[in-house]
Every structure is written in C-alpha cells, then in structure tokens.
Protein backbone atom coordinates (compact mmCIF):
# COMPACT_ATOMS: atom_id res chain seq x y z
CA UNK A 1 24.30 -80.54 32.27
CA UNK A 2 21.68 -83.44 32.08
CA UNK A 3 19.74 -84.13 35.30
CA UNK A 4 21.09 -87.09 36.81
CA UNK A 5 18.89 -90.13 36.25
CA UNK A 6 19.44 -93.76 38.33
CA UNK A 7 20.92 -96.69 36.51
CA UNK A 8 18.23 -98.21 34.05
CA UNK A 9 16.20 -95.55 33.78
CA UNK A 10 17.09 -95.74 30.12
CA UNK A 11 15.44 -99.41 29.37
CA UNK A 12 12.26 -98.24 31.25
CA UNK A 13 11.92 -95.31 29.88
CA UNK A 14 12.41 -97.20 26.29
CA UNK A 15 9.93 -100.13 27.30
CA UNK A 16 7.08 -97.23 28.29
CA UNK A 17 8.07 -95.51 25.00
CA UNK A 18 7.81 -98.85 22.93
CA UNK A 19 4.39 -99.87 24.67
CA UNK A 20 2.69 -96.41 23.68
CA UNK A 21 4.41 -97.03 20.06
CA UNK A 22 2.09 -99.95 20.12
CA UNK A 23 -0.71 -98.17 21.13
CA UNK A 24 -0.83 -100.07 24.25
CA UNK A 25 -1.60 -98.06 27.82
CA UNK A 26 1.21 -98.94 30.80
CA UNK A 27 -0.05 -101.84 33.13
CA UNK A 28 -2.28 -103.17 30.36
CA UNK A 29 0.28 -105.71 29.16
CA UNK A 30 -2.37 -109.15 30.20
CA UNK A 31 -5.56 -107.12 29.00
CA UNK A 32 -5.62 -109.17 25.38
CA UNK A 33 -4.72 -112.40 27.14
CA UNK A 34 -7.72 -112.17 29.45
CA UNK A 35 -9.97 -111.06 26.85
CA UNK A 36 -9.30 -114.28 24.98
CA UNK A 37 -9.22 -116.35 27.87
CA UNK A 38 -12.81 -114.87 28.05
CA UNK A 39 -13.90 -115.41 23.80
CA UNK A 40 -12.22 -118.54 23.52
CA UNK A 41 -15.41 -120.50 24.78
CA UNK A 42 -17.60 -118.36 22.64
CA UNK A 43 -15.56 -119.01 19.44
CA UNK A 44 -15.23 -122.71 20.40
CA UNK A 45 -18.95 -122.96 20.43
CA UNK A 46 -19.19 -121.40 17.24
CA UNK A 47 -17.10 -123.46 15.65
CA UNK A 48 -18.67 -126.76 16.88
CA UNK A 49 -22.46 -125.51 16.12
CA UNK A 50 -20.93 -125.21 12.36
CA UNK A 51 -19.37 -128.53 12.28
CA UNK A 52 -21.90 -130.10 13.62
CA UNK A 53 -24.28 -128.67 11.27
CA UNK A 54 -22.20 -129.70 8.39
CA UNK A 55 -21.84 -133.53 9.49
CA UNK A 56 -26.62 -133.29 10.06
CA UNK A 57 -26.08 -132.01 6.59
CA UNK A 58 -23.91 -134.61 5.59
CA UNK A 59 -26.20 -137.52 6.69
CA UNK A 60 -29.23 -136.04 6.14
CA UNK A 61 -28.49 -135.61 2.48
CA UNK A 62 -26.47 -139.11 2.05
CA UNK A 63 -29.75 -140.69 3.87
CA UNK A 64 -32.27 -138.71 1.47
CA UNK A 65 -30.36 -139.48 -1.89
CA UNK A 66 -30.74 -143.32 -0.65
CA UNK A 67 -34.01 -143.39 0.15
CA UNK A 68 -35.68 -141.99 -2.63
CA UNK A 69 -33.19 -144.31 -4.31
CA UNK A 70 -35.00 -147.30 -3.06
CA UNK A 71 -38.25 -145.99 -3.21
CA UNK A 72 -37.67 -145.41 -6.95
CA UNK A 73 -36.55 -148.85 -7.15
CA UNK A 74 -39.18 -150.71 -5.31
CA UNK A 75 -41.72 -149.09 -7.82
CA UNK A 76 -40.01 -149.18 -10.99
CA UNK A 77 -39.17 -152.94 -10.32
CA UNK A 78 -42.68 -153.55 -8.88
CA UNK A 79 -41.27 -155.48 -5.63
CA UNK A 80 -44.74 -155.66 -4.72
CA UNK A 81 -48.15 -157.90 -4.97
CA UNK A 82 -51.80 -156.67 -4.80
CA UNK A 83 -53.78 -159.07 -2.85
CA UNK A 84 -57.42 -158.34 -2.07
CA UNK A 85 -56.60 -154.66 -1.48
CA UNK A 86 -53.56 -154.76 0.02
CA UNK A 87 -50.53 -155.10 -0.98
CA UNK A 88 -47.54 -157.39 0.09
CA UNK A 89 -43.69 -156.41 -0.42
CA UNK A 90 -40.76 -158.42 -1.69
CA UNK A 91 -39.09 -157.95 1.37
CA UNK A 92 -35.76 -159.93 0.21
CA UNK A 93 -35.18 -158.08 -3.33
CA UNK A 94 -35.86 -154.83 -1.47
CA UNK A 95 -33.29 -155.68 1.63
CA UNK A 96 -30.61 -156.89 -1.62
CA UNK A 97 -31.21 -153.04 -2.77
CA UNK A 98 -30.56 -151.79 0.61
CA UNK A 99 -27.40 -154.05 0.86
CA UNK A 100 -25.93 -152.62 -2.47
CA UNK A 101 -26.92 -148.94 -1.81
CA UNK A 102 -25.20 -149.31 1.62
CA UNK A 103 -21.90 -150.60 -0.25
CA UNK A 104 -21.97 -147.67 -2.67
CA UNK A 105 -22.78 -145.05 0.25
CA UNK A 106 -20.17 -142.91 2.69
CA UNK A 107 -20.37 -141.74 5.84
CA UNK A 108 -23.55 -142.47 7.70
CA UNK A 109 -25.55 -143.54 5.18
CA UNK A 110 -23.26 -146.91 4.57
CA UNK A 111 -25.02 -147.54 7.90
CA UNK A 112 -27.84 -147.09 7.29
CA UNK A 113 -31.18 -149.31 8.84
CA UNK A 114 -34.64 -149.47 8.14
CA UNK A 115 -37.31 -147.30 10.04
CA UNK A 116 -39.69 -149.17 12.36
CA UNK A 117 -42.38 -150.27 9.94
CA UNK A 118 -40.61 -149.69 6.85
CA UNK A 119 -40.92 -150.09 4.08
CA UNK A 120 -45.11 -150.18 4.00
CA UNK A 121 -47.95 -149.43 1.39
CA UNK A 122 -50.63 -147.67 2.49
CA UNK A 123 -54.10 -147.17 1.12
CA UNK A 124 -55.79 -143.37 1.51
CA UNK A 125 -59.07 -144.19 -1.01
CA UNK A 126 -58.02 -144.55 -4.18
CA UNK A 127 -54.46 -143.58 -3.86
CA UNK A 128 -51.78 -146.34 -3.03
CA UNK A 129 -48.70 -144.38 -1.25
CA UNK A 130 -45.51 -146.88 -0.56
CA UNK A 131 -42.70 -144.97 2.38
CA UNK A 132 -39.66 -146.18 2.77
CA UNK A 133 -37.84 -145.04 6.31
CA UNK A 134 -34.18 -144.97 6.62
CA UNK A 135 -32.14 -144.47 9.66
CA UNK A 136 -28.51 -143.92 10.77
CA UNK A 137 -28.33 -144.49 14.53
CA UNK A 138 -24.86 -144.21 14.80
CA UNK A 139 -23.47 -141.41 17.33
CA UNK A 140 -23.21 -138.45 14.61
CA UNK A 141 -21.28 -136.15 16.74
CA UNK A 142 -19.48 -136.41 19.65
CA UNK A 143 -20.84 -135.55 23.39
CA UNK A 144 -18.23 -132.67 24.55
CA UNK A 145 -19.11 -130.18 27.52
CA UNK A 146 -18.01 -126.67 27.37
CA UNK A 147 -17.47 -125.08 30.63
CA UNK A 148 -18.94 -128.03 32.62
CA UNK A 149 -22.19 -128.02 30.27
CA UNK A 150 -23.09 -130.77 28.16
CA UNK A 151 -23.85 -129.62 24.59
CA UNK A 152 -26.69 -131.18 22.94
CA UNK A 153 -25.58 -133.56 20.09
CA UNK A 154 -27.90 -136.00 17.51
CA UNK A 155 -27.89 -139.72 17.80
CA UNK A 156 -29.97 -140.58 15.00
CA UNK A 157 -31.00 -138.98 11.50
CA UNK A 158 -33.98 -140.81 9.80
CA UNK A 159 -35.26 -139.76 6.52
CA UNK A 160 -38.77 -140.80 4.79
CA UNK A 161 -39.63 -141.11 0.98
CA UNK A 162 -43.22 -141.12 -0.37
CA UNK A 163 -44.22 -142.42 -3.62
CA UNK A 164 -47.66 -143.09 -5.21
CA UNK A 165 -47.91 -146.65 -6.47
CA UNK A 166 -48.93 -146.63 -10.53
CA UNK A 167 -52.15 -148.06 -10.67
C-alpha cells in the first residue's frame, strides 16, 4: 500500500517537478526578475548612447554636405571683391544661398545659422582661404536622467569648410 500523503501533496510535488523541468532551482522563482530590474538601466543607457550617436551623425553630416555646399558656391560664383588686399563678401547673394539650402535640407540642418564671423576670407601670404561656419543650435537630443543622473546631451553642432580662393 502507498504511504499516505496529505491533501495537495500532488500539485506541489508537480510544481517542484515542473520548476526543475525548467531548469530552475526551488525558491528561485524572482531571481530573473531582479536581475533585470538590475540590467535594465545598463541596456537603457546603451540604447540612448546609440541613438544619440546616430541623430550627432545625422546633423553633423546634413551640416557638412551644406557647408561645403556654400563654400563651393561662394567661389564658383565669385560672391566676392578684392579691394586693396582684402577682400569684401556679397553678403546678400551668399545669405539667398543659405536661404535655399535651408529649404532643401532635413532635420537640423533646415536650421541651420551662421558661425560667429562667418563667412570670412583670410589672407596667410600668398594664399587667400574663404571658411564658411554653420551651426544648428537647436536642442539635438533630449536632457533625460537615468537613476537620478543627468546624462550629458549636445546643444549645438557647428561645422567649418575651407576653400582656397583661385587667384
């Protein structure tokens, strides 16, 4: 005859049997809760430095593609005057330029602004070098705190094209 077991000894004995099935120890049923209570912050993180990354990216090439745009045009249109060594920019043409690039452009680039001092033609001896500075001061990413710590995010991205003005 069987030994005589209490009433429900049966479903306990098939809830141990089904948790070892699983490969799971008794008493260890909150262990994978806790441990992703515990990543979660690490994977959030993750995922926000490669976001983040991708929307730098994003402006920093939309900003670059415009200004060497601009650059190219200001010399190839020759939106500039020598006057007794220095040189003087058609600062109305060149802000037109800007105005159409900007309605052509996406993201933070179609907001883009000038640098301070942009555009300018400098003189290094006999070489003439005309930068043009672009900036998009728009908040790129937002401010979020993980944890109770602020993570650093960009405000700005400004990028600077060089050319060497045909003598």
């Amino acid at each position: 005859r069987p030994p005589h077991r209490p009433p429900g000894a049966a479903l306990v004995m098939a809830f141990f049997a089904r948790q070892r099935m699983h490969g799971m120890a008794p008493r260890q049923r909150g262990g994978a809760a806790i441990e992703m209570i515990l990543i979660f912050p690490i994977l959030l993180l993750l995922l926000y430095t490669a976001v983040s990354y991708a929307i730098l990216f994003w402006a920093y090439q939309g900003l670059n593609g415009m200004t060497s745009e601009l650059a190219g045009q200001i010399i190839r249109q020759e939106w500039y005057e020598e006057d007794s060594g220095s040189h003087t920019l058609d600062i109305d043409e060149i802000n037109l330029a800007l105005a159409a690039l900007r309605d052509n452009a996406t993201g933070p680039a179609a907001t883009a602004g000038w640098c301070s001092g942009s555009p300018s033609i400098s003189s290094d001896g006999d070489i003439d070098r005309l930068s043009v500075c672009l900036v998009a001061e728009e908040s790129l990413l937002p401010q979020i705190s993980l944890l109770g710590v602020k993570l650093p995010h960009e405000t700005s991205v400004s990028v600077t094209a060089t050319l060497r003005v045909p003598q």
